[in-house]
Protein backbone atom coordinates (compact mmCIF):
# COMPACT_ATOMS: atom_id res chain seq x y z
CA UNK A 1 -9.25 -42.18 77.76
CA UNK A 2 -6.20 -40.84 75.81
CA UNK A 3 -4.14 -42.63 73.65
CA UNK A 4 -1.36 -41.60 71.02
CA UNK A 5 0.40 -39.96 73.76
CA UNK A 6 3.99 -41.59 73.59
CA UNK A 7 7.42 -40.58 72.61
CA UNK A 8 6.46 -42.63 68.98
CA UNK A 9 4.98 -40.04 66.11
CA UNK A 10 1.23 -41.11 65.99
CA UNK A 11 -0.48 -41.72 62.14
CA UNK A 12 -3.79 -42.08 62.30
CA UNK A 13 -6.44 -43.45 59.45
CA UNK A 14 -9.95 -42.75 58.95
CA UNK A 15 -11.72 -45.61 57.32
CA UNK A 16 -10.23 -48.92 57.09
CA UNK A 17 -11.67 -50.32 53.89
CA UNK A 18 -8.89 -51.14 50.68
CA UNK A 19 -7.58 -47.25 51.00
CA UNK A 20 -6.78 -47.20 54.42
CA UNK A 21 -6.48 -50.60 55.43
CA UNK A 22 -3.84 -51.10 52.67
CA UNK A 23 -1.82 -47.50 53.04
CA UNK A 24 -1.75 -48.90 56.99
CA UNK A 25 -0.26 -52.18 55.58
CA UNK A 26 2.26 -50.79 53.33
CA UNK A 27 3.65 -48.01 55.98
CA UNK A 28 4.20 -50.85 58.51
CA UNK A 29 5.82 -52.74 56.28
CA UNK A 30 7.94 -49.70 55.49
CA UNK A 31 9.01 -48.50 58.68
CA UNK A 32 11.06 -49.98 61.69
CA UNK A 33 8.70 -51.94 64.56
CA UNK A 34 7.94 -48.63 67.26
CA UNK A 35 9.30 -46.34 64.75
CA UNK A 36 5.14 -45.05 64.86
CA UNK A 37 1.94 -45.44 65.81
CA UNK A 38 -0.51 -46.54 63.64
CA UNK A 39 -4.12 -46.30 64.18
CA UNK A 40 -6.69 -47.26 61.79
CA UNK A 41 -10.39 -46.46 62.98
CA UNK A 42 -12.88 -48.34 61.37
CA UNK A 43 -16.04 -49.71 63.47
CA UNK A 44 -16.23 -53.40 61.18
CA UNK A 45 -14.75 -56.17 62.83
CA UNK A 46 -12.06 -56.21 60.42
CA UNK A 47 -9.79 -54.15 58.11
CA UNK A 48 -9.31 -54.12 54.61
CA UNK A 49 -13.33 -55.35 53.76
CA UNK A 50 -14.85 -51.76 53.54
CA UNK A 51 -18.30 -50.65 52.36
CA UNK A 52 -17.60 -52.69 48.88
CA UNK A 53 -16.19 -56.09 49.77
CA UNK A 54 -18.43 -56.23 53.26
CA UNK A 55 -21.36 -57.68 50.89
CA UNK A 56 -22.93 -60.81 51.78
CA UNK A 57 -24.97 -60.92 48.95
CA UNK A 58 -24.45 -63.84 46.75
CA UNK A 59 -24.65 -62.15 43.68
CA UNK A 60 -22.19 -59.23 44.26
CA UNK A 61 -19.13 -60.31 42.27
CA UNK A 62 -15.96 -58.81 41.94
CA UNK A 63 -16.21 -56.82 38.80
CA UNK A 64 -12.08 -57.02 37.42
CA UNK A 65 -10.80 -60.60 36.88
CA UNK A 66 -9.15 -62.17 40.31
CA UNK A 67 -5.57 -61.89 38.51
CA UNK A 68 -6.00 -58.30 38.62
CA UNK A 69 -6.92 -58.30 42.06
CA UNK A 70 -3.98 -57.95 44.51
CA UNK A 71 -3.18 -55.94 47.52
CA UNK A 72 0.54 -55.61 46.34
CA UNK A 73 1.05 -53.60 42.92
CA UNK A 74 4.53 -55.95 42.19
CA UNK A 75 2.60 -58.98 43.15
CA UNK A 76 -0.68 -58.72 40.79
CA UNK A 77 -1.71 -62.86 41.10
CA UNK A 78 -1.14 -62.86 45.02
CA UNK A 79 -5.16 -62.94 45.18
CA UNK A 80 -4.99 -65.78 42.89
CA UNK A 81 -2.40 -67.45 45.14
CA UNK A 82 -4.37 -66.84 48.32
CA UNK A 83 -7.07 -68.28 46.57
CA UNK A 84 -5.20 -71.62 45.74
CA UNK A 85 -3.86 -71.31 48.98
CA UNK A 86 -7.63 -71.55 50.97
CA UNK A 87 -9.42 -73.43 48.02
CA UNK A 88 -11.89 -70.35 48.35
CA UNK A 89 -14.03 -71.04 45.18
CA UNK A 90 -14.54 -74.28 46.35
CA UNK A 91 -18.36 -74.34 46.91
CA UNK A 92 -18.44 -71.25 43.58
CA UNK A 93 -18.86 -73.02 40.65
CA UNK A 94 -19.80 -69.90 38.87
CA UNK A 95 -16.63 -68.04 39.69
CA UNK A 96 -14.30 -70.18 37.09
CA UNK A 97 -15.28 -68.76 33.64
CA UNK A 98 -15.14 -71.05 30.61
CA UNK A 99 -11.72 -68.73 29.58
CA UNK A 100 -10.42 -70.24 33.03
CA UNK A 101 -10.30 -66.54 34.65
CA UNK A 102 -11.90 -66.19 38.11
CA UNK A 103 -14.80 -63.80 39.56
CA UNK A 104 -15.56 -64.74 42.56
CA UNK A 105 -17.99 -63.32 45.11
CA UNK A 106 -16.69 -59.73 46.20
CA UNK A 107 -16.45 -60.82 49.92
CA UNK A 108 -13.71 -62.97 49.08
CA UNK A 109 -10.93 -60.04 48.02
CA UNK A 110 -12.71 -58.31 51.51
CA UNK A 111 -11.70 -61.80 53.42
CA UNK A 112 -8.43 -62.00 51.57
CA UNK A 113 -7.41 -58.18 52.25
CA UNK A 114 -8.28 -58.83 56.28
CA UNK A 115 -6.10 -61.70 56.07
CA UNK A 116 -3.28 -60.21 54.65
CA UNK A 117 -3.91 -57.49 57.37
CA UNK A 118 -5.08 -58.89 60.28
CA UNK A 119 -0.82 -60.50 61.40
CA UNK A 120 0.01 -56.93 61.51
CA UNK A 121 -2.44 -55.85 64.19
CA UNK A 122 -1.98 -58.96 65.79
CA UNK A 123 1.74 -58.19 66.14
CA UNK A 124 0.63 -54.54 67.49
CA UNK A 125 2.42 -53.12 64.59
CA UNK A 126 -1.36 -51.64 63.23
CA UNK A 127 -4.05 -50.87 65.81
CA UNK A 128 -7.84 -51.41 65.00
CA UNK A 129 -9.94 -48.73 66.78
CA UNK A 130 -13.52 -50.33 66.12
CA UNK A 131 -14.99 -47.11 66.49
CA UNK A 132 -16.56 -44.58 64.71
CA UNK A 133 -14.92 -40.88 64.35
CA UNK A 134 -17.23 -38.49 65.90
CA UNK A 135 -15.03 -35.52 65.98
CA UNK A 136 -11.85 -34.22 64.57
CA UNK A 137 -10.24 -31.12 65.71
CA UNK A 138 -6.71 -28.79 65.31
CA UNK A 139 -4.80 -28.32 68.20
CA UNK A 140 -1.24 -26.48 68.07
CA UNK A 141 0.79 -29.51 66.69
CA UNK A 142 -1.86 -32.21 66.85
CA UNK A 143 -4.86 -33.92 65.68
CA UNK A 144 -6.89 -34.59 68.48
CA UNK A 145 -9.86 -37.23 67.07
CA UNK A 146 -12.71 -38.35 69.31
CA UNK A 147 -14.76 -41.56 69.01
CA UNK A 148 -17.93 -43.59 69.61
CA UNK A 149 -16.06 -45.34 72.21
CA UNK A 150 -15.62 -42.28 74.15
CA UNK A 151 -11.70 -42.58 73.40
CA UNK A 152 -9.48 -39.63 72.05
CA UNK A 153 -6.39 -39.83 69.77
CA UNK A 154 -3.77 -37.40 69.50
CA UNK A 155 -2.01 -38.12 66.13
CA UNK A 156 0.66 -36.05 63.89
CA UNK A 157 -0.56 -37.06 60.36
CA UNK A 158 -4.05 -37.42 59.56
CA UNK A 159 -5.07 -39.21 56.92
CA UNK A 160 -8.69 -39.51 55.56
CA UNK A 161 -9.57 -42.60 54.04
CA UNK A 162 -13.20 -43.09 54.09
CA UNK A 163 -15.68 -43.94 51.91
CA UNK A 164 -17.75 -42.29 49.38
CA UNK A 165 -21.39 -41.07 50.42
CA UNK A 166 -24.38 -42.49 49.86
CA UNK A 167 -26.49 -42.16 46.15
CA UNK A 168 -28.37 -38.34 45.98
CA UNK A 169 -32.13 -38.93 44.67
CA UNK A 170 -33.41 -37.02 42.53
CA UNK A 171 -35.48 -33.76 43.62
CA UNK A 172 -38.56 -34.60 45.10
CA UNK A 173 -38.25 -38.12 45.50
CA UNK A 174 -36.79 -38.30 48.72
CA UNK A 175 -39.80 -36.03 49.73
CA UNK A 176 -42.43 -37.96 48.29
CA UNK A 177 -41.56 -41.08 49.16
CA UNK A 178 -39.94 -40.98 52.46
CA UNK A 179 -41.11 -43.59 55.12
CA UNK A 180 -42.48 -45.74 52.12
CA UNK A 181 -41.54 -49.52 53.30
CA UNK A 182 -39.78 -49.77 49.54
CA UNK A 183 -38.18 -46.93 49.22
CA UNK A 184 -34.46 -47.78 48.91
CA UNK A 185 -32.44 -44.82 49.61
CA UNK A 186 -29.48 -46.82 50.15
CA UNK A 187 -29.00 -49.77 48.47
CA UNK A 188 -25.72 -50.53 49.71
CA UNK A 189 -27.08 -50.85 53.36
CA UNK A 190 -27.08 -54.18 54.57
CA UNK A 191 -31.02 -56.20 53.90
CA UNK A 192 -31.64 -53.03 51.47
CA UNK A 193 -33.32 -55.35 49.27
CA UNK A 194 -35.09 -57.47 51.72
CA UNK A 195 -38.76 -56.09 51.53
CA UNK A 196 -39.08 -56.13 47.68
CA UNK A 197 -41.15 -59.00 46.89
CA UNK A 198 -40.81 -61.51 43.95
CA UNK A 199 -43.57 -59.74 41.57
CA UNK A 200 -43.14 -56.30 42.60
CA UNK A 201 -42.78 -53.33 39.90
CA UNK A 202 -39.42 -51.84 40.72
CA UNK A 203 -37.60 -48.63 39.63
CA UNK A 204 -34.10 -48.59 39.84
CA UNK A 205 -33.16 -44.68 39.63
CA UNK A 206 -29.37 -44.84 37.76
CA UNK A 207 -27.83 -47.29 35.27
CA UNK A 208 -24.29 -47.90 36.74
CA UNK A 209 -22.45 -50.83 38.60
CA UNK A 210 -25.07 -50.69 41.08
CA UNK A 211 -27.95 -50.49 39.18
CA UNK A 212 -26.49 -53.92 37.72
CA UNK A 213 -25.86 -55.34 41.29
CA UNK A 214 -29.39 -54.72 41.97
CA UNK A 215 -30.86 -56.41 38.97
CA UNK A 216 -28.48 -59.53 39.59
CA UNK A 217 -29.45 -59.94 43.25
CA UNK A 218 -33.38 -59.30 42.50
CA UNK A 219 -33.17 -61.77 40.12
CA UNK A 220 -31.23 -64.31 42.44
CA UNK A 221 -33.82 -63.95 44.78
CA UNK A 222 -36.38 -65.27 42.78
CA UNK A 223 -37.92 -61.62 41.74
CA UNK A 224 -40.18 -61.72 38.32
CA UNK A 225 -41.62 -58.86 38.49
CA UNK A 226 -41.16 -55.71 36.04
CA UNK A 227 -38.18 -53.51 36.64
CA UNK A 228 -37.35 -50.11 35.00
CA UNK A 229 -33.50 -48.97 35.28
CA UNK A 230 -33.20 -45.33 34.31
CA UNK A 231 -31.18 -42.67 33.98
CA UNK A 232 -30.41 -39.69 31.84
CA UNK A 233 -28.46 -41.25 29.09
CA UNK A 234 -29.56 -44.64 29.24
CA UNK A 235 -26.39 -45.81 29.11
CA UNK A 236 -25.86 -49.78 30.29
CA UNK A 237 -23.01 -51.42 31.99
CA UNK A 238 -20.23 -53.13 29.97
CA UNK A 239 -19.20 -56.20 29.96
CA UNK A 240 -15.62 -57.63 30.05
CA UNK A 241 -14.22 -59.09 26.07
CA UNK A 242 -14.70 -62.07 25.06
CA UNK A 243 -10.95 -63.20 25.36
CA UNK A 244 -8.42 -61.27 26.89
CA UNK A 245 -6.23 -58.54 25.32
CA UNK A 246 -3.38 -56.30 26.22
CA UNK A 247 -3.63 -52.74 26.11
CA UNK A 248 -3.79 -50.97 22.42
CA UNK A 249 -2.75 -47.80 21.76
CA UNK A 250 -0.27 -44.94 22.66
CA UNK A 251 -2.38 -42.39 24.34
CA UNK A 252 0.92 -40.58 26.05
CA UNK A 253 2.46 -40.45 22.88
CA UNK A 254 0.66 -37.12 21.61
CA UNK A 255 -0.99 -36.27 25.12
CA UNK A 256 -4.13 -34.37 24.70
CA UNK A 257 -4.71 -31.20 26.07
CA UNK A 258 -8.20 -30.76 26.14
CA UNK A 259 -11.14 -32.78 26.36
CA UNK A 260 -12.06 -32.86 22.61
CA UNK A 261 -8.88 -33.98 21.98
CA UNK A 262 -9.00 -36.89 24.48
CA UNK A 263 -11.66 -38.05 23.09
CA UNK A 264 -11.15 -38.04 19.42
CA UNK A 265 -7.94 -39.81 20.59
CA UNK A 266 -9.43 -42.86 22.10
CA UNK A 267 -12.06 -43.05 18.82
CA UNK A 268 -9.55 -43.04 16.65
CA UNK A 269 -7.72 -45.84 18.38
CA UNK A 270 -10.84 -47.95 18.83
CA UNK A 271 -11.15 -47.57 15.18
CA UNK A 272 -7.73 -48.54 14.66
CA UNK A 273 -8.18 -51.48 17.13
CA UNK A 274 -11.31 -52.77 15.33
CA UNK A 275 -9.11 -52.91 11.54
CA UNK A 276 -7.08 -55.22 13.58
CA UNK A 277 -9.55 -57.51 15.34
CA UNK A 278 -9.26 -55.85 18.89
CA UNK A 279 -12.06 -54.79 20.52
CA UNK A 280 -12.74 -51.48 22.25
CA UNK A 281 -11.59 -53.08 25.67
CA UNK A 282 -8.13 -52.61 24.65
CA UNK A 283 -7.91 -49.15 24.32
CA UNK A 284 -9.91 -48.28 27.14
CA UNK A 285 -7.64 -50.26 29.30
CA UNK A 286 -4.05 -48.54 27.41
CA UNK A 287 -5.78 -45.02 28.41
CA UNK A 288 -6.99 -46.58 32.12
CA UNK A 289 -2.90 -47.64 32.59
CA UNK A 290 -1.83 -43.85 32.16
CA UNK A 291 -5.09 -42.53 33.69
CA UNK A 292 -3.52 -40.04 35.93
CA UNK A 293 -0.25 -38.81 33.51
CA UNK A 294 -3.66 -37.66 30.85
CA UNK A 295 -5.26 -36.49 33.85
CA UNK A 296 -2.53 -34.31 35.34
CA UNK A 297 -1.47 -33.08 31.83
CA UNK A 298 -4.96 -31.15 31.38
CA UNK A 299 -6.09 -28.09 32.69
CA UNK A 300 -8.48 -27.69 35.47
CA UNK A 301 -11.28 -26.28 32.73
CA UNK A 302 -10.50 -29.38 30.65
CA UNK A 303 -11.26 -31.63 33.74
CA UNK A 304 -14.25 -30.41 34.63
CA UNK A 305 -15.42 -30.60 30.93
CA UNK A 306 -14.61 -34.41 30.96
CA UNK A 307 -16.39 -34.37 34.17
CA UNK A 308 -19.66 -32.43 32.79
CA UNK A 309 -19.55 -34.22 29.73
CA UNK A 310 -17.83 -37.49 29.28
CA UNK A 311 -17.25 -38.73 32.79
CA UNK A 312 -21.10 -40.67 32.05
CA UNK A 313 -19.13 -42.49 28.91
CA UNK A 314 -16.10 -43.27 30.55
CA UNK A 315 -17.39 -44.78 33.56
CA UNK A 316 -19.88 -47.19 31.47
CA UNK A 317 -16.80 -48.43 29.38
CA UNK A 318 -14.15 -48.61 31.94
CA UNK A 319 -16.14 -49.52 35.01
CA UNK A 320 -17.14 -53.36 33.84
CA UNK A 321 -19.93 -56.02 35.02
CA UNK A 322 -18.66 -59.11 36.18
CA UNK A 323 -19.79 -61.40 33.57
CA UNK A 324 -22.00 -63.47 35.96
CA UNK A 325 -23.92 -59.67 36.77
CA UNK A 326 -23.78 -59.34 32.48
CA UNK A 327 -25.71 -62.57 32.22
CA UNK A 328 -28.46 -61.58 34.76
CA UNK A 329 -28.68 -58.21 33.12
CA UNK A 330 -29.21 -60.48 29.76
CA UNK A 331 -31.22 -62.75 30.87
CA UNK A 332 -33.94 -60.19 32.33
CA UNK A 333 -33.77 -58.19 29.32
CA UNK A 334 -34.45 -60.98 26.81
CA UNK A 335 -37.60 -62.20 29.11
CA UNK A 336 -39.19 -58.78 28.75
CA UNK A 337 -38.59 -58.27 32.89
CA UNK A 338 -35.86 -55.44 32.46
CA UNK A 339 -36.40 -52.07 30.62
CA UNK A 340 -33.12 -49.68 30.04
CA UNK A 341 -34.73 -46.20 29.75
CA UNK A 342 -32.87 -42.76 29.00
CA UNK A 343 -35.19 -41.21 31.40
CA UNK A 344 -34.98 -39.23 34.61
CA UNK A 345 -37.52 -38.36 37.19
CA UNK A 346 -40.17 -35.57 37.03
CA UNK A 347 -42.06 -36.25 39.92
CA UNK A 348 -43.20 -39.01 41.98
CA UNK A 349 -46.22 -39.86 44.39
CA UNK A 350 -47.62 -41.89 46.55
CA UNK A 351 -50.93 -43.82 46.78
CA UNK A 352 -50.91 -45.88 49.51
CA UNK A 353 -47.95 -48.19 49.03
CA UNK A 354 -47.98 -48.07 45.19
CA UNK A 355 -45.61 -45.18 43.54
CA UNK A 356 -46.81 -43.42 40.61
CA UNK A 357 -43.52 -41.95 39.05
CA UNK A 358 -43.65 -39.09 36.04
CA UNK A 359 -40.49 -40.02 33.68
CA UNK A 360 -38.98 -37.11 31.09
CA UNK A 361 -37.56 -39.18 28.70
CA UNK A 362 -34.50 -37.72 26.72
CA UNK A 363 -36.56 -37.51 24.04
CA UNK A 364 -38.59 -34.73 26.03
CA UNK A 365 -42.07 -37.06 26.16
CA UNK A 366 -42.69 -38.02 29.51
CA UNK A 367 -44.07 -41.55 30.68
CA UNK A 368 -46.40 -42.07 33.69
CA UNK A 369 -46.14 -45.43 35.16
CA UNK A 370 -46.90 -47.26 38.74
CA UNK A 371 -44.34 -49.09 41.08
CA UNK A 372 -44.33 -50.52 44.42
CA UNK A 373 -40.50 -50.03 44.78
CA UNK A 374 -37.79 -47.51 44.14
CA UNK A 375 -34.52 -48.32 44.36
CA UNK A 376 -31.65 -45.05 43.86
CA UNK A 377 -28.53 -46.13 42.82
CA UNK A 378 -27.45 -42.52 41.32
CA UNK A 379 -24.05 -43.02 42.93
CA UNK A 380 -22.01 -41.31 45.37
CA UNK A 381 -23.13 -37.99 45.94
CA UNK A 382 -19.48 -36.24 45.17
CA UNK A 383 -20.27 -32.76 46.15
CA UNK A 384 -21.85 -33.60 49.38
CA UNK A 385 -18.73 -35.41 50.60
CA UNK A 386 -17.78 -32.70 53.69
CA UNK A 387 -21.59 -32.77 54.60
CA UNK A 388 -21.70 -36.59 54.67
CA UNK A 389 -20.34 -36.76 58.59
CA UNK A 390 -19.85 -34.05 61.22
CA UNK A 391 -16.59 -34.45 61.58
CA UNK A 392 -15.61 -34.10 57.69
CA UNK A 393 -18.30 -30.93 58.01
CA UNK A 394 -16.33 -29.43 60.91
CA UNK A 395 -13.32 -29.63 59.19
CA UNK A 396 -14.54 -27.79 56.41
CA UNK A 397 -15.75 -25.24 58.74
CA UNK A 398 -12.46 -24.60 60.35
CA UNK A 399 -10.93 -24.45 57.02
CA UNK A 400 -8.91 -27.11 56.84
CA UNK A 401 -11.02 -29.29 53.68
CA UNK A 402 -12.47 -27.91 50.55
CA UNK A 403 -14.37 -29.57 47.73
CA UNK A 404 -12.02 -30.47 45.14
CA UNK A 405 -13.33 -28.31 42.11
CA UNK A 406 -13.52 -30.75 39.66
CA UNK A 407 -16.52 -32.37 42.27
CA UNK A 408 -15.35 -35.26 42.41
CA UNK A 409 -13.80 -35.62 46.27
CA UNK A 410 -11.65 -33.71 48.63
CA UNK A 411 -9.39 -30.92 47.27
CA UNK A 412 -5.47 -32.04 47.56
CA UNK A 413 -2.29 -31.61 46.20
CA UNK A 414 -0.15 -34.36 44.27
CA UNK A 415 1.55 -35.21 47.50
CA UNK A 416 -2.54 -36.15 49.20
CA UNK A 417 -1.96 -33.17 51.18
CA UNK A 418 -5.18 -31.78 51.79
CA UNK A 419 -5.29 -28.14 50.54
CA UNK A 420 -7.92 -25.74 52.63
CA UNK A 421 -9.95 -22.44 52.21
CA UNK A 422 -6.69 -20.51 52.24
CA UNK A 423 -5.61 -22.36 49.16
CA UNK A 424 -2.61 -23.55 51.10
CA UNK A 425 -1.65 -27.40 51.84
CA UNK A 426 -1.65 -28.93 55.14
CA UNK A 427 1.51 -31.48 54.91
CA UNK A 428 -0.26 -33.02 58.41
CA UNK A 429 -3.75 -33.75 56.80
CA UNK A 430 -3.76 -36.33 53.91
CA UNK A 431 -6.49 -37.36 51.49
CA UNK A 432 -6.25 -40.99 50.76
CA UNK A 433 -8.30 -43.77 48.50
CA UNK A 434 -10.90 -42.24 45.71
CA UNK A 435 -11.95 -38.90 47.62
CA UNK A 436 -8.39 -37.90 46.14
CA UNK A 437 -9.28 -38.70 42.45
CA UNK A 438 -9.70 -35.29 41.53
CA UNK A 439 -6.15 -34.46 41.58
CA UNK A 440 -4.92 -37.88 40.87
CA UNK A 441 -7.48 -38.95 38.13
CA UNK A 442 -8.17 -42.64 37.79
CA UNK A 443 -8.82 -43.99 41.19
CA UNK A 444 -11.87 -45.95 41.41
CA UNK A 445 -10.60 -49.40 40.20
CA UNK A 446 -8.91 -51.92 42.58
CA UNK A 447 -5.41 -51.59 40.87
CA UNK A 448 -5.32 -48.44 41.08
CA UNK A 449 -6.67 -47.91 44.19
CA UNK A 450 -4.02 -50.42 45.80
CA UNK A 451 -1.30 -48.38 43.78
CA UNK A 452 -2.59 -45.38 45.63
CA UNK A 453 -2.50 -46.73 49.11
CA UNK A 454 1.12 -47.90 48.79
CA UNK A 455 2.04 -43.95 47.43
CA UNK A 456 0.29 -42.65 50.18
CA UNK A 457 1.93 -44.81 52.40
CA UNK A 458 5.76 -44.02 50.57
CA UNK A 459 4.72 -40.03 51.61
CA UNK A 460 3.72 -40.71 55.09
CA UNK A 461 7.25 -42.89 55.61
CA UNK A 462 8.71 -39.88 54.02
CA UNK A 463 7.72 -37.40 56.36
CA UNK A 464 8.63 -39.46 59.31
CA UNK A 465 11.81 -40.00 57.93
CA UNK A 466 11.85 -36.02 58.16
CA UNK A 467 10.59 -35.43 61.00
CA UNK A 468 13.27 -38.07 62.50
């Protein structure tokens, strides 16, 4: 089966979650009906829901207020309008915050995003290939892309859009606890959680988002037993403020040029913020807006210093808990269940189903204590992005994809072209969604993220414009 094969110029999209789903979206919208092909492949049932807002778990909220939430930069409250729309907090009491602000359950955006998707492949003007990619190859003018459905695609832009990989355990954990029936890898697979039972000792292996998720859904399952969260810094979650605030702070006005800099920047404005009754949120949020202006003014030694260094900070202050998550996390703390530990793993064995674990703490004592689960949420495993799927491997191995250097995706220019082991750019091979953020800088939050997808989608209308 071949398809692609018309007179039309053929786009094609890895991964259909909000990057790829939504750059599909805007580049319809952009270009005449016919004017080209484009072919999202992404084996859920539908686009726009992704690895994030595919969750069926109750307790998985979204994490940035729903009037933040939009697939349309210009249009930041058409969430909250769909919403309205569909009455779709009806049976969520817990969404509407006392401040009147929404956080609803994270499969809602994923539900809102098909729908705002779905007309478009209805109309034939986006094609869903519910398939995976199993191969991905170079020809003399073409991308030739073969899938689980035995099918091959011949496309003239190729844009990768999938997700990130899974969590990286720590040394020796993997090994020593592989086949155990609690030994939870991958938390984000679907019924990860479902053989932890309610008074089971658990070890969550990372602090982040996740890490959060996983204490909020234990505990609405009815879990009381003891649960460690560590990592190397011990550093928790945020919450959202109290009451909202706009953005303090002029972080563009004096842009710094090295990491040091950057930082004694933001403290001094948090200082400055706190004279005038503003809390930290502020500033973080005034830096967050020009994210990728301070990240694209440093130099590649001063990224990777921010990424060695204060990328752990960062991500606990600008990457927040919904405040439903903040609760549980609360709530488990103050009834002795949770422990926050600046710890990482030694070692680890087994005896018989329970898990003795070795903890360094960053204090350099060590702690021995027994679980009968282990949960990693470390999160994505950056530098093992090209190794993650054959096809992204074979890539690499022809030369086409190299590891951005900061580690934190897929190395591209500031136009998403992919650039390869030559050094050179590929203006047919794109990098879309947050395996472009080392170039690009701040792309892990929805906003941005949907700003992304309708840039990437402005650059692919441009070079079919050009190629016109």
């Amino acid at each position: 089966m071949n398809s692609g094969g018309g007179l039309s110029k053929v786009v094609a999209i890895i991964g259909g979650g909000v990057s790829g789903a939504g750059a599909a979206y805007h580049l319809a919208q952009a270009l005449v009906p016919g004017q080209a092909d484009i072919i999202v492949f992404e084996p859920r049932e539908e686009l726009g829901r992704g690895l994030a807002y595919d969750t069926t778990d109750a307790a998985h909220r979204i994490n940035v207020p729903a009037a933040r939430m939009s697939l349309f930069p210009d249009r930041p409250e058409d969430f909250l309008d769909w919403i309205a729309a569909t009455d779709g907090v009806a049976g969520d009491p817990r969404a509407v915050r006392p401040d009147g602000s929404l956080f609803p359950k994270r499969s809602l955006f994923g539900a809102y995003i098909a729908a705002r998707v779905q007309p478009l492949v209805d109309e034939g003007r986006i094609i869903h290939r519910r398939a995976l990619v199993t191969g991905v190859e170079k020809t003399s003018d073409k991308w030739v892309i073969s899938d689980s459905a035995g099918a091959e695609t011949r496309a003239d832009y190729l844009v990768i859009a999938t997700t990130h990989p899974a969590p990286s355990a720590p040394r020796g954990l993997q090994a020593a606890l592989a086949g155990h029936p609690r030994y939870v890898a991958d938390p984000t697979a679907a019924g990860a959680l479902d053989a932890i039972r309610p008074d089971d000792r658990v070890l969550i292996v990372g602090n982040g988002l996740t890490a959060a998720d996983i204490v909020a859904s234990l505990s609405l399952a009815g879990h009381h037993g003891e649960i460690v969260s560590a990592s190397r810094r011990g550093l928790r979650s945020r919450g959202h403020a109290a009451v909202a605030q706009e953005p303090f702070g002029d972080s563009t006005a004096q842009p710094a040029k090295t990491a040091s800099q950057l930082l004694k920047s933001i403290r001094r404005a948090i200082d400055e913020a706190g004279r005038a009754g503003i809390s930290w949120h502020a500033v973080i949020d005034e830096v967050r807006g020009h994210g990728r202006q301070i990240w694209q003014g440093l130099a590649l030694a001063e990224r990777q210093r921010i990424v060695r260094h204060l990328r752990p900070f960062w991500d606990v202050h600008r990457f927040r808990i919904a405040p439903q998550v903040e609760e549980a996390l609360d709530q488990a703390i103050g009834e002795g269940r949770l422990s926050v530990l600046a710890a990482s793993v030694r070692d680890a064995e087994r005896d018989g189903e329970e898990i003795g674990v070795t903890l360094r703490l960053r204090n350099g004592s060590t702690l021995a204590k027994t679980f009968d689960a282990v949960v990693v949420t470390t999160g994505p495993a950056h530098g093992g992005i090209l190794q993650s799927q054959l096809w992204l491997s074979e890539l690499a191995e022809a030369g086409w994809l190299e590891l951005d250097p900061t580690g934190l995706g897929i190395a591209c220019n500031d136009r998403c072209e992919a650039i390869g082991r030559a050094g050179d750019a590929e203006p047919s091979l794109l990098i879309g969604g947050p395996l472009a953020r080392g170039t690009f800088g701040e792309l892990m939050g929805l906003p941005q993220v949907t700003e992304h997808s309708v840039f990437v989608a402005a650059e692919l209308q441009r070079k079919l414009l050009q190629a016109d």
